[in-house]
C-alpha atoms as a PDB file:
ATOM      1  CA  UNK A   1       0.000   0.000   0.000  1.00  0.00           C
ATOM      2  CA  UNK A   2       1.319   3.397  -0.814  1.00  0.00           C
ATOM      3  CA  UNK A   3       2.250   6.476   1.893  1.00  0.00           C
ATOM      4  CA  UNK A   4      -0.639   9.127   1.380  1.00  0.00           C
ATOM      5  CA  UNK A   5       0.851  12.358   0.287  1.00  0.00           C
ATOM      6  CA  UNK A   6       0.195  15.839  -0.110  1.00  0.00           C
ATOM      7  CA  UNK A   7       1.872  18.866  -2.031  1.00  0.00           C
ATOM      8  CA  UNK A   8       4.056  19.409   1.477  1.00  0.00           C
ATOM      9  CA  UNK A   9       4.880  15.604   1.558  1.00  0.00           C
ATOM     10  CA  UNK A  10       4.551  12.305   2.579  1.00  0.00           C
ATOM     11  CA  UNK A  11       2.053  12.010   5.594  1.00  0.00           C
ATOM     12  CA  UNK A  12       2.283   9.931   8.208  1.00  0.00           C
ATOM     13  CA  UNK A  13      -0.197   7.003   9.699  1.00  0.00           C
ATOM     14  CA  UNK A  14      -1.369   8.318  12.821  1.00  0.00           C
ATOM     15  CA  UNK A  15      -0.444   5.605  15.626  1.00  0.00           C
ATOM     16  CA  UNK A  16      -3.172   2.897  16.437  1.00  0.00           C
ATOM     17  CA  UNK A  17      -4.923   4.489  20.282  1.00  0.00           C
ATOM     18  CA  UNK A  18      -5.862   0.621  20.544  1.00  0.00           C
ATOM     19  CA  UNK A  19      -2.929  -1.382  19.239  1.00  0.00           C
ATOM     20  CA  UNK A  20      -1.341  -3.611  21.914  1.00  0.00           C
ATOM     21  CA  UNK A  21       2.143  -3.791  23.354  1.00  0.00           C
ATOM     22  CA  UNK A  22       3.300  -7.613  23.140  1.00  0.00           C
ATOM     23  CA  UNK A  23       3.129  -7.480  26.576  1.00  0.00           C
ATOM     24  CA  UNK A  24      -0.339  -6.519  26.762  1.00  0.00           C
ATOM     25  CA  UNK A  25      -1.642  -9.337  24.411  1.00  0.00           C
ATOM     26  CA  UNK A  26      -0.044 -11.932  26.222  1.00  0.00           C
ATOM     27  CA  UNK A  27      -1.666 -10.446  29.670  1.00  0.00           C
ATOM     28  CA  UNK A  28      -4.537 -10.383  27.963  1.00  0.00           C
ATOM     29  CA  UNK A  29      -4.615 -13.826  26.629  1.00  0.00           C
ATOM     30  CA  UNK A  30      -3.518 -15.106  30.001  1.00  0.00           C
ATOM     31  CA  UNK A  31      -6.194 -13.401  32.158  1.00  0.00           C
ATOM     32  CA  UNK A  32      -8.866 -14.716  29.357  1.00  0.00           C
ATOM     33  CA  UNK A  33      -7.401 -18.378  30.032  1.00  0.00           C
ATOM     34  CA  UNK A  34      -8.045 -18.205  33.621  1.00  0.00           C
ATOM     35  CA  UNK A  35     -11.650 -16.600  33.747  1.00  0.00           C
ATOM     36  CA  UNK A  36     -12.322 -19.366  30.683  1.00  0.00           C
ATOM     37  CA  UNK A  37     -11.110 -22.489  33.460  1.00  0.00           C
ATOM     38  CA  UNK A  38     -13.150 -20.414  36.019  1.00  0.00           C
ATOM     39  CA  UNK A  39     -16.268 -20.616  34.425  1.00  0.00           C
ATOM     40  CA  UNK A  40     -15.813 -23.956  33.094  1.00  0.00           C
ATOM     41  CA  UNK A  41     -14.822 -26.016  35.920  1.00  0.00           C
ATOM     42  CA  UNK A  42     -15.924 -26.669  39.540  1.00  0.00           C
ATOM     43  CA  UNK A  43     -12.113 -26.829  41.815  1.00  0.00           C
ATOM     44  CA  UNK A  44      -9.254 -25.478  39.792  1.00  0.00           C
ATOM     45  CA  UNK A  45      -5.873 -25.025  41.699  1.00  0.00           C
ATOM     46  CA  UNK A  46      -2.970 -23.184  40.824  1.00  0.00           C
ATOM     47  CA  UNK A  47       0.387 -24.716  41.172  1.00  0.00           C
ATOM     48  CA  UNK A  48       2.842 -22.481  42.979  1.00  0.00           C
ATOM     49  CA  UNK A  49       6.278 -23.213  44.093  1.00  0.00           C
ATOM     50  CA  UNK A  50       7.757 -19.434  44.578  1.00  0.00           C
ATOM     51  CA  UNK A  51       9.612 -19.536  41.379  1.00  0.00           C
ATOM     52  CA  UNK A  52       9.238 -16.695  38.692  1.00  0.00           C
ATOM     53  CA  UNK A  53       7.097 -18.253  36.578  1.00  0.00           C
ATOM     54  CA  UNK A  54       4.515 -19.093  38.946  1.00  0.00           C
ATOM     55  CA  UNK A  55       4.519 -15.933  40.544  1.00  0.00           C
ATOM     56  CA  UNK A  56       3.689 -14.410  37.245  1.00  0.00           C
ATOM     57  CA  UNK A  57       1.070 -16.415  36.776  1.00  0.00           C
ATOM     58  CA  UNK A  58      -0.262 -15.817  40.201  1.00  0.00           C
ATOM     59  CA  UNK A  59       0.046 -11.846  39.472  1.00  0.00           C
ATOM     60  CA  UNK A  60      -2.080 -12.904  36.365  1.00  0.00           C
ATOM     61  CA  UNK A  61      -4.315 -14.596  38.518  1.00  0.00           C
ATOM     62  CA  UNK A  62      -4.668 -11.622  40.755  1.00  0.00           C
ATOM     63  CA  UNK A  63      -5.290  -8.764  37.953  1.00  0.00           C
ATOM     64  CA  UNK A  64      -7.990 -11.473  36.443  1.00  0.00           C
ATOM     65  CA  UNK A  65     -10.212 -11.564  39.199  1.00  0.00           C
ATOM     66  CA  UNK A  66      -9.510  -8.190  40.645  1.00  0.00           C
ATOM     67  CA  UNK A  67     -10.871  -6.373  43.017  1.00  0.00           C
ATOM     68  CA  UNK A  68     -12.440 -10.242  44.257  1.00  0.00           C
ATOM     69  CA  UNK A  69     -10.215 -12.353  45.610  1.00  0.00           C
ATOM     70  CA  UNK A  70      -8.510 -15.155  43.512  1.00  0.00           C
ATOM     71  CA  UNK A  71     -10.975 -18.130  43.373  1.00  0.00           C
ATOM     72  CA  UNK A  72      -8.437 -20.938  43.516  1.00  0.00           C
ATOM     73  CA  UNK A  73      -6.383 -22.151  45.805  1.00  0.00           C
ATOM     74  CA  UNK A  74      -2.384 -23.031  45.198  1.00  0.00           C
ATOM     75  CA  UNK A  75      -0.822 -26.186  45.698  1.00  0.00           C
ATOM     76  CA  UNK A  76       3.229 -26.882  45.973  1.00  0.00           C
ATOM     77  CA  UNK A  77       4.716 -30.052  45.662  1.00  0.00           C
ATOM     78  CA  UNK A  78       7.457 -29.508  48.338  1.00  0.00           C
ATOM     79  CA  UNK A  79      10.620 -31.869  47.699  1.00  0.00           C
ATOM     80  CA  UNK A  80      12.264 -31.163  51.062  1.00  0.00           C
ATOM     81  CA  UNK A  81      15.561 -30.169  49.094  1.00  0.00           C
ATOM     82  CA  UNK A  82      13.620 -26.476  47.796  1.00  0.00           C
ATOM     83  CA  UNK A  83      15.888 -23.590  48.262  1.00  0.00           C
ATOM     84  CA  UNK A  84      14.913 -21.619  51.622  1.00  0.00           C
ATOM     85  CA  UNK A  85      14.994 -18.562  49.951  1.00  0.00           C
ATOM     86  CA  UNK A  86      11.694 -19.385  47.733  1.00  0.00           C
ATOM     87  CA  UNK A  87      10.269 -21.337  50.410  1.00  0.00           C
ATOM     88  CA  UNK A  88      10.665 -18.101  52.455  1.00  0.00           C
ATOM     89  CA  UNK A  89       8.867 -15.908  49.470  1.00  0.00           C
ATOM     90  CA  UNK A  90       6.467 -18.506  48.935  1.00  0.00           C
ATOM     91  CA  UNK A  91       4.974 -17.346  52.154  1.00  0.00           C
ATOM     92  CA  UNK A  92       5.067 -14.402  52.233  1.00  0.00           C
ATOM     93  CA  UNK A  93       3.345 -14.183  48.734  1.00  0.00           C
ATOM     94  CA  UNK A  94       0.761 -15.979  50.304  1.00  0.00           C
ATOM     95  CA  UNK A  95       0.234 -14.433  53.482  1.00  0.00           C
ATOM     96  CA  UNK A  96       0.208 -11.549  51.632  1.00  0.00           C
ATOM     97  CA  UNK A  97      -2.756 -12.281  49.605  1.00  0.00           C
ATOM     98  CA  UNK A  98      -4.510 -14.150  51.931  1.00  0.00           C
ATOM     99  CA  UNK A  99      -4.308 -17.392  49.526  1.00  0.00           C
ATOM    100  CA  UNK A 100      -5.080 -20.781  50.917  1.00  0.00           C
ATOM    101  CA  UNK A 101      -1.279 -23.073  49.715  1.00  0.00           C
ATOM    102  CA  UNK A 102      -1.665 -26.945  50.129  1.00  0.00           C
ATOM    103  CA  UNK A 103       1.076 -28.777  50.615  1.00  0.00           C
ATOM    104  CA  UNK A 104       2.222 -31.752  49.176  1.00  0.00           C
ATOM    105  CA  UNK A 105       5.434 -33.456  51.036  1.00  0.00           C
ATOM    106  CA  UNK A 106       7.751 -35.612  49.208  1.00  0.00           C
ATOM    107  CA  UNK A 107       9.705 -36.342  52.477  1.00  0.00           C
ATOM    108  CA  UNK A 108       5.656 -37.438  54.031  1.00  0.00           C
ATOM    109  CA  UNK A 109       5.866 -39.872  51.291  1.00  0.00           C
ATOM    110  CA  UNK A 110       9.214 -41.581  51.847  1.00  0.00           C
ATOM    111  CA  UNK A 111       8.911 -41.610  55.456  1.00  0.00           C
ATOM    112  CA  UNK A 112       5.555 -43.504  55.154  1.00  0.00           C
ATOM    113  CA  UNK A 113       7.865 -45.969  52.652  1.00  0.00           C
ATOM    114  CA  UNK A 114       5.365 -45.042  49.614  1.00  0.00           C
ATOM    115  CA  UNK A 115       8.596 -43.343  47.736  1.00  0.00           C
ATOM    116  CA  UNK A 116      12.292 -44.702  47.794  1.00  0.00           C
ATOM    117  CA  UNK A 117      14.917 -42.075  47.676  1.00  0.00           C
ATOM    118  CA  UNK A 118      16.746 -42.250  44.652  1.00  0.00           C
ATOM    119  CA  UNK A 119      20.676 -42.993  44.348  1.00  0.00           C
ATOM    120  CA  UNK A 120      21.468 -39.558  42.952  1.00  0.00           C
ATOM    121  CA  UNK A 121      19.678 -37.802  45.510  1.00  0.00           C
ATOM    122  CA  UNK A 122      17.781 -35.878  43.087  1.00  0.00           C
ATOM    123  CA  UNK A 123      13.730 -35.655  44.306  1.00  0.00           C
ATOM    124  CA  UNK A 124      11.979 -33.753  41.386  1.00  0.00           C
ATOM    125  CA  UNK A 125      11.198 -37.379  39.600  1.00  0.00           C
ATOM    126  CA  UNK A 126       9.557 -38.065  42.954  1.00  0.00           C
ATOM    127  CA  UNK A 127       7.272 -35.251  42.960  1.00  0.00           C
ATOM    128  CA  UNK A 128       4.292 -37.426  40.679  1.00  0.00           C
ATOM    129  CA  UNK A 129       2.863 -39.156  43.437  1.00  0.00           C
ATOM    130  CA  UNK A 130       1.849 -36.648  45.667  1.00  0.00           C
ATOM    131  CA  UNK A 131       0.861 -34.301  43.006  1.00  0.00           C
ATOM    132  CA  UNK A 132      -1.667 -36.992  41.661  1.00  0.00           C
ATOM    133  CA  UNK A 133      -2.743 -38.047  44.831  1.00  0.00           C
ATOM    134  CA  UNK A 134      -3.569 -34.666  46.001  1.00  0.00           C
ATOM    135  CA  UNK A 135      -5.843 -34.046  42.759  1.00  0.00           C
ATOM    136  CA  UNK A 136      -6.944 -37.011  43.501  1.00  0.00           C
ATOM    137  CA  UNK A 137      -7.672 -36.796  47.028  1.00  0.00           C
ATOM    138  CA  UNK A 138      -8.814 -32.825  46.759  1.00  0.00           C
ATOM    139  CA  UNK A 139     -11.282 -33.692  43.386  1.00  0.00           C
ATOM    140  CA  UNK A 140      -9.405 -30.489  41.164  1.00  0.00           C
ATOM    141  CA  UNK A 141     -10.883 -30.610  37.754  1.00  0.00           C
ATOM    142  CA  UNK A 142      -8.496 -28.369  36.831  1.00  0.00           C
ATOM    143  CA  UNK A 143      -5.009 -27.652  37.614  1.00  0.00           C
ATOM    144  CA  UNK A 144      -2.652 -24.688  36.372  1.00  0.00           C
ATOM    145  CA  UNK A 145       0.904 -24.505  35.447  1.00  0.00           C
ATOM    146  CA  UNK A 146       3.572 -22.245  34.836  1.00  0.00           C
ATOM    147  CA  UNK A 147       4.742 -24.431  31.902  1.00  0.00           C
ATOM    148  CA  UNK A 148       6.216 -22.165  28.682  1.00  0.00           C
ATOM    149  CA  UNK A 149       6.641 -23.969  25.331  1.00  0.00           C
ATOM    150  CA  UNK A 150       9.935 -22.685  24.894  1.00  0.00           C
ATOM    151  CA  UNK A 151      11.388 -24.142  27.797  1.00  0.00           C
ATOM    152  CA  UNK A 152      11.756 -27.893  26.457  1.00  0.00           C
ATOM    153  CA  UNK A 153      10.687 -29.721  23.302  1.00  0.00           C
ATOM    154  CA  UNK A 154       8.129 -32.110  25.115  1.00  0.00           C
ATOM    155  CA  UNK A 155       6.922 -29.221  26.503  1.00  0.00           C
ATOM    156  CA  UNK A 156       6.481 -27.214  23.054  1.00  0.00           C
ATOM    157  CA  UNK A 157       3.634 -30.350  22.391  1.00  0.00           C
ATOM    158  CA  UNK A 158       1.558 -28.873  24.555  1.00  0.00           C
ATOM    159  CA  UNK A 159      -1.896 -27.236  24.123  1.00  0.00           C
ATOM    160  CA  UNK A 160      -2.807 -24.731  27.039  1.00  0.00           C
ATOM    161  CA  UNK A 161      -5.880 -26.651  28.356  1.00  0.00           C
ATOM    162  CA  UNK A 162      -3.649 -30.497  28.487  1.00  0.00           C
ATOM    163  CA  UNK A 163      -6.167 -33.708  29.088  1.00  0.00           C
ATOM    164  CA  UNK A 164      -4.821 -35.962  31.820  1.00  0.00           C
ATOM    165  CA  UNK A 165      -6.530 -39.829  32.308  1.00  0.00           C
ATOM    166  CA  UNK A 166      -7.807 -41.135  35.191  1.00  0.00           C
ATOM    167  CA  UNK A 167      -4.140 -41.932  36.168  1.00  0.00           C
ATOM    168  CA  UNK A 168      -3.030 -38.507  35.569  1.00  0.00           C
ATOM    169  CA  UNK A 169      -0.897 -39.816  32.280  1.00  0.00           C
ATOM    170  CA  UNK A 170      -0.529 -37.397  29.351  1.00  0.00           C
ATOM    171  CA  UNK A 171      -1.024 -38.726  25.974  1.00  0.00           C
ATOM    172  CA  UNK A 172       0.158 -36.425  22.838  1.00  0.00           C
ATOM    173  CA  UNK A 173      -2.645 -37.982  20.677  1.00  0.00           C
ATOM    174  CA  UNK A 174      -4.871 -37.178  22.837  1.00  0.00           C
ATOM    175  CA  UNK A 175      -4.030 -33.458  22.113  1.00  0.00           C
ATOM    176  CA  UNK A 176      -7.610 -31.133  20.900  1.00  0.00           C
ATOM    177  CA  UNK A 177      -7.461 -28.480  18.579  1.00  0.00           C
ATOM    178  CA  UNK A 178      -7.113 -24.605  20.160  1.00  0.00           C
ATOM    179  CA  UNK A 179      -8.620 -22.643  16.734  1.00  0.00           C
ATOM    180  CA  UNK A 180      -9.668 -18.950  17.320  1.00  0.00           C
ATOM    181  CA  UNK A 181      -8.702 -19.797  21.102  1.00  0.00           C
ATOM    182  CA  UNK A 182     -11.705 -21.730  21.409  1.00  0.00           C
ATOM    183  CA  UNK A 183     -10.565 -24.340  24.435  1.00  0.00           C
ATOM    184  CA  UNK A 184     -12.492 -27.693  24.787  1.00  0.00           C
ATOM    185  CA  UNK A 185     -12.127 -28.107  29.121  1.00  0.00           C
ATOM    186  CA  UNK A 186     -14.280 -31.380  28.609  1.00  0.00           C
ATOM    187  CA  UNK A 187     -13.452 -34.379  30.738  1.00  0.00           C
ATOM    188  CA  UNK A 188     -14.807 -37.533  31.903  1.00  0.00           C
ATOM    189  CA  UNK A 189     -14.555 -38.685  35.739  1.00  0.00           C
ATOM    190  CA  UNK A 190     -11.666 -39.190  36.834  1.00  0.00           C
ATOM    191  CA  UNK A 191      -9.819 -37.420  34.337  1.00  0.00           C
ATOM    192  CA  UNK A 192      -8.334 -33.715  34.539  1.00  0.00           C
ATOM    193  CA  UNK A 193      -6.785 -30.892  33.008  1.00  0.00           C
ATOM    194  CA  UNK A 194      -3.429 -29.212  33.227  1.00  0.00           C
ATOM    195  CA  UNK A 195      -4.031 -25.697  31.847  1.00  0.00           C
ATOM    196  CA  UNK A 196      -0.927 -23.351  31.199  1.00  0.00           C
ATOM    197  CA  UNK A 197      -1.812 -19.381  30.674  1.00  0.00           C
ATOM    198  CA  UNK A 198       2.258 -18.894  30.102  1.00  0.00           C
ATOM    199  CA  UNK A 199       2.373 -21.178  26.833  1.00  0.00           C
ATOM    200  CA  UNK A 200       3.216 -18.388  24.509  1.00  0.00           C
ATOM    201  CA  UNK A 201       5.360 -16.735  26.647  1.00  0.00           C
ATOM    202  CA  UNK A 202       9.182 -16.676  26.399  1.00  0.00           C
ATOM    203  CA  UNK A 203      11.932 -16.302  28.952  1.00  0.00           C
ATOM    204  CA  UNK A 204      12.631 -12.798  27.671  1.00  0.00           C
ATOM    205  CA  UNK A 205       8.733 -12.067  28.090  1.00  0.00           C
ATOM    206  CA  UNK A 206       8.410 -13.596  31.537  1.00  0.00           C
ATOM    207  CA  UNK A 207      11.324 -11.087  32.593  1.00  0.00           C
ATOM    208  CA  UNK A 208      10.517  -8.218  30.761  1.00  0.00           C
ATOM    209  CA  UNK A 209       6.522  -8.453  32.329  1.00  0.00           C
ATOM    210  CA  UNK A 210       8.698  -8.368  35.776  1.00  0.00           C
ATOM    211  CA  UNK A 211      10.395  -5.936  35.551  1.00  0.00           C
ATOM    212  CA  UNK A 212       7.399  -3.948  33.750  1.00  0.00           C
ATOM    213  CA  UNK A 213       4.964  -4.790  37.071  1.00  0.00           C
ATOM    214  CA  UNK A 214       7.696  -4.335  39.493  1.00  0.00           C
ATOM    215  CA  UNK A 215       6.712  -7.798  40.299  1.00  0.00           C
ATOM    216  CA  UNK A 216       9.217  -8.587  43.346  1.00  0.00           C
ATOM    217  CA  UNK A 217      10.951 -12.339  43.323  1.00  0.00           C
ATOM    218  CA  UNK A 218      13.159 -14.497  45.534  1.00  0.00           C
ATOM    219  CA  UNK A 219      16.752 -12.845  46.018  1.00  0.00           C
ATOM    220  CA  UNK A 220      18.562 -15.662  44.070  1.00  0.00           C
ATOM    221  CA  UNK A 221      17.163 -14.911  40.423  1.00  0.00           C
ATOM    222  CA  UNK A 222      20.154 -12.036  41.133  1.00  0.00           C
ATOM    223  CA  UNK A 223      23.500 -12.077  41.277  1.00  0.00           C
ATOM    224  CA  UNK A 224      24.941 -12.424  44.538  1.00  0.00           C
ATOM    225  CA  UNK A 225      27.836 -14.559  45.916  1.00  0.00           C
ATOM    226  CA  UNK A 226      27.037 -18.150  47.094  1.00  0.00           C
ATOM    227  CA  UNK A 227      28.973 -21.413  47.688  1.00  0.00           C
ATOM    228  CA  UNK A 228      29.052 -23.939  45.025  1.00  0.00           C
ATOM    229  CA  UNK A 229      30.513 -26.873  43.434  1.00  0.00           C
ATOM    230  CA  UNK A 230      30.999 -28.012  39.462  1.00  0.00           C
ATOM    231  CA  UNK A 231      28.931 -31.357  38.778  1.00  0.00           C
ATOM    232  CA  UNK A 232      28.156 -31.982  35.061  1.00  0.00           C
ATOM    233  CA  UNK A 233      29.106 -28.971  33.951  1.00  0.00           C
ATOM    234  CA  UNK A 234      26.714 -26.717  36.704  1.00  0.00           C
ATOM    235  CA  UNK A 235      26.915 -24.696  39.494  1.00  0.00           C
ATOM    236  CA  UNK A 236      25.221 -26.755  42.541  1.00  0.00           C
ATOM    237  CA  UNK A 237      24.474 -25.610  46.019  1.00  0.00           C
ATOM    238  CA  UNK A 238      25.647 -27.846  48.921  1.00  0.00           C
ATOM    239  CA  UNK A 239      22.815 -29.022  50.689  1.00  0.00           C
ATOM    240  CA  UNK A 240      21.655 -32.515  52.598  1.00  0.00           C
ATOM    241  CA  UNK A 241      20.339 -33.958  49.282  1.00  0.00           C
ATOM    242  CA  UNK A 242      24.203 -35.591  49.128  1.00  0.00           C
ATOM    243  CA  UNK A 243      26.168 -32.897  47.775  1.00  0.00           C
ATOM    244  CA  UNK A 244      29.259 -32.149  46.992  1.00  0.00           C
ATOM    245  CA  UNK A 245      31.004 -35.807  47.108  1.00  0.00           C
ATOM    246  CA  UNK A 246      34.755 -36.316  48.198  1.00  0.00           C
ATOM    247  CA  UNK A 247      35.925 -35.027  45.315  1.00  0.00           C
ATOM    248  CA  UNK A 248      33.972 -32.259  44.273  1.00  0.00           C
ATOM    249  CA  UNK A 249      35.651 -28.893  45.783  1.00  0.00           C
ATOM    250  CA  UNK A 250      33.043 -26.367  47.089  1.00  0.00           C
ATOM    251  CA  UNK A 251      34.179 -22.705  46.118  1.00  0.00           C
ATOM    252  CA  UNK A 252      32.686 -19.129  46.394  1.00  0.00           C
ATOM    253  CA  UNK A 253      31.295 -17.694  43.129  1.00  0.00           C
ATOM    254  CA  UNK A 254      29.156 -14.842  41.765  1.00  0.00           C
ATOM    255  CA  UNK A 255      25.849 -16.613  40.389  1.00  0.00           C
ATOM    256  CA  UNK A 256      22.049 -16.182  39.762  1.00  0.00           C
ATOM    257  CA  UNK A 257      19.267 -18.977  38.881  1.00  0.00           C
ATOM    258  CA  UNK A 258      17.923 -18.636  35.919  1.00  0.00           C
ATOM    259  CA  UNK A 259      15.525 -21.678  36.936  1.00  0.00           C
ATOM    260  CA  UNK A 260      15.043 -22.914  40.739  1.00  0.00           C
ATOM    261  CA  UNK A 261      13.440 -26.128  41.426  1.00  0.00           C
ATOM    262  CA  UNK A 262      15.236 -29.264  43.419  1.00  0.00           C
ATOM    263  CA  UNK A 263      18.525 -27.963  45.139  1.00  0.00           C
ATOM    264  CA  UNK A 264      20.070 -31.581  43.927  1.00  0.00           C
ATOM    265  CA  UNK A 265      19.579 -31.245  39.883  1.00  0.00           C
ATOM    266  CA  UNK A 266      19.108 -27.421  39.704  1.00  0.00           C
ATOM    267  CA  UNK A 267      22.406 -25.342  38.716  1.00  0.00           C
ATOM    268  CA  UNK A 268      23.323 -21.530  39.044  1.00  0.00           C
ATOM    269  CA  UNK A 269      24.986 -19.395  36.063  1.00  0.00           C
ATOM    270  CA  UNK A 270      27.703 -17.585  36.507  1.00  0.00           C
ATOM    271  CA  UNK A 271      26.421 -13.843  36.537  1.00  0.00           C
ATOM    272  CA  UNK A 272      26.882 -10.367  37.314  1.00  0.00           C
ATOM    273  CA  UNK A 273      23.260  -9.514  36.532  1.00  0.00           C
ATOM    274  CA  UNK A 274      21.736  -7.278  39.353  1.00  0.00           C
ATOM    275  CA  UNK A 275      18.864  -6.387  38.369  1.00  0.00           C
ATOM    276  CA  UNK A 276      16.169  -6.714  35.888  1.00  0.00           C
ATOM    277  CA  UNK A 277      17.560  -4.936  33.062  1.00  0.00           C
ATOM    278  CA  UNK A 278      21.105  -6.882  33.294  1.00  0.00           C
ATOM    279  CA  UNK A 279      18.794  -9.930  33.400  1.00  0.00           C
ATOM    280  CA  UNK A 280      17.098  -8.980  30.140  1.00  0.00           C
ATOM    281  CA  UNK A 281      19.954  -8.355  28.447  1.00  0.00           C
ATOM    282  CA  UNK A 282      21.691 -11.627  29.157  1.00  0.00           C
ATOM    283  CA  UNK A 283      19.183 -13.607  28.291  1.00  0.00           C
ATOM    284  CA  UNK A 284      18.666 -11.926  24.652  1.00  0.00           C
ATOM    285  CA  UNK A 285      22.217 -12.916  24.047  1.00  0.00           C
ATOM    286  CA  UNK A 286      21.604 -16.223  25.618  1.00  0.00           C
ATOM    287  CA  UNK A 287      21.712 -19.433  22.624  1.00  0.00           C
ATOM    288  CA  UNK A 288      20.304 -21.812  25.438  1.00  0.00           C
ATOM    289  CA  UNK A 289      16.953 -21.843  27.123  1.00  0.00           C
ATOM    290  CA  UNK A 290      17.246 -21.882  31.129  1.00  0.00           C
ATOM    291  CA  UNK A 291      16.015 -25.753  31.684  1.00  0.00           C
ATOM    292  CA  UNK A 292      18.596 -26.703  29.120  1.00  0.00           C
ATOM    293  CA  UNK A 293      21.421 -25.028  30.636  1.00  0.00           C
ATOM    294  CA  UNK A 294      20.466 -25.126  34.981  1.00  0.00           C
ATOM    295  CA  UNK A 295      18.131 -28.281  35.033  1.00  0.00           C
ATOM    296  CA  UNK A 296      20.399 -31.755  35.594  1.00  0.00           C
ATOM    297  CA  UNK A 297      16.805 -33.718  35.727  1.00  0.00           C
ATOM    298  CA  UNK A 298      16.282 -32.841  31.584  1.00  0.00           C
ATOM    299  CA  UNK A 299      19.659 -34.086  31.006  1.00  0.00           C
ATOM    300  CA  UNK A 300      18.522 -37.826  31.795  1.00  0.00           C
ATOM    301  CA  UNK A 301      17.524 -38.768  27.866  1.00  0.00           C
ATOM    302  CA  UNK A 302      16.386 -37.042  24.879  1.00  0.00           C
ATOM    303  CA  UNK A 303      13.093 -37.189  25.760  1.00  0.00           C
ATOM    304  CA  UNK A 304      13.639 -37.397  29.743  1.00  0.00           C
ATOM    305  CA  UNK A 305      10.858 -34.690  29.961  1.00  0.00           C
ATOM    306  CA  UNK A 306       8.327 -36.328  27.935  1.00  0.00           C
ATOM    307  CA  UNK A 307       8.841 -39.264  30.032  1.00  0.00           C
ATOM    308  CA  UNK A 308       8.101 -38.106  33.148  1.00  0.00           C
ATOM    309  CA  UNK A 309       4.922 -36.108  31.667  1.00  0.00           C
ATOM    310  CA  UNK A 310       3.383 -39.433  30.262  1.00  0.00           C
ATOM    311  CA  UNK A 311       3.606 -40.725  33.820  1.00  0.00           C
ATOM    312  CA  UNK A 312       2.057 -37.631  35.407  1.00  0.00           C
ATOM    313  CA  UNK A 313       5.053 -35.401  35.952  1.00  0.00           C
ATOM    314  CA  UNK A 314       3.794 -31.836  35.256  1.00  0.00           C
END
């Protein structure tokens, strides 16, 4: 299409009042997704471990229902080997709201010999039970995640309303259309669905939406000097998950975590970035996503992920 122009020159488009920052669409897709699961199912639950990406959504969450309170509770599948730092923001976030958290203990589950520690000390594989029990056991229809497709490729296969059987098990095939973001919430008893409002959100997004809301995070995301060993080519935090062995040499390092999760499979970067905007730019010059270079667990297989999605894993 040609520029309009007049005897004095070329004139120019006057900007769009209603266009949309990138930012904006994706809020506004995200808050759509969670008054869609609020008026389609009976007990949804939000899944919140005190990590960025479920704090985001939980901002989402807020702004959605605001000024009413958030309808849903949270849930967190608590290892025992979480960072204390997150653990620490995790309630505050919640005391701060006024949100009900359940709690899901791995360690409950190994002392009552229903899980078996595992040699590598790792506990995030471990997490499945309890998380399907307490759907289970609690009857959500619905449960939400903080899941982005760019984070992993068995995670790029999903849609953002995910069937789950009757034994929580995700099967790809099983997969329903999203045209016009129309989304299908239908399930039979038993069943459920894992619903993710961050799908089409990136890293870079995620950080530039924080630092846009002044959204306020656990003090490790930032650089800051910590004690650490090497192990498969990551940063890991001492901790009584079994770390560092004999011959692994703990040393004093600037870091940040791109990614928190298990202490035992979840590494720090080497970083100077203090806040938000030194974030932001390291990860646009970043070539690999945050799971694939801080998450040991991902590392297992090729398809180490998918694996532990088929069997429940979220």
């Amino acid at each position: 299409m040609s520029t309009p122009t007049t005897a004095r020159g070329p004139v120019e488009a006057p900007e769009n009042p209603y266009a949309l920052s990138h930012l904006d669409a994706l809020e506004a897709e995200s808050v759509h997704i969670f008054r869609e699961v609020a008026g389609e199912f009976e007990r949804p639950v939000i899944l919140f471990s005190g990590g960025k990406d479920s704090i985001v959504m939980l901002h989402l969450a807020l702004k959605a229902f605001a000024p009413a309170p958030v309808p849903f509770a949270l849930l967190h599948v608590d290892t025992g080997h979480n960072f204390p730092e997150v653990i620490a923001h995790r309630d505050r976030v919640v005391a701060r709201h006024g949100l009900r958290l359940h709690i899901a203990s791995v360690q409950d589950y190994i002392d009552a010999g229903r899980l078996r520690e595992r040699p590598d000390g790792t506990r995030n594989p471990l997490q499945t039970v309890p998380l399907l029990d307490t759907i289970e056991t609690r009857r959500f229809d619905a449960v939400f995640g903080g899941g982005r497709r760019d984070e992993e490729k068995a995670r790029a296969k999903e849609r953002v309303f995910s069937l789950r059987d009757e034994f929580g098990a995700w099967d790809p095939r099983r997969q329903r259309p999203e045209l016009w973001a129309l989304y299908n919430g239908r399930h039979s008893p038993g069943e459920h669905v894992r619903v993710f409002p961050l799908s089409n959100w990136t890293e870079l997004d995620v950080w530039q939406y924080i630092q846009r809301e002044s959204i306020e995070l656990p003090e490790i995301y930032y650089a800051h000097e910590r004690e650490v060993f090497a192990r498969d080519g990551m940063w890991l935090t001492a901790g009584d998950w079994g770390g560092p062995k004999e011959s692994e040499t703990v040393e004093r390092r600037l870091v940040r975590y791109r990614t928190v999760g298990d202490m035992s499979c979840t590494g720090a970067v080497d970083s100077a970035a203090a806040d938000d905007a030194d974030i932001i730019a390291e990860i646009a010059a970043s070539r690999l996503t945050e799971r694939g270079a801080t998450r040991a667990d991902d590392k297992l297989s090729e398809a180490a992920m998918e694996d532990r999605k088929r069997e429940g894993y979220f």
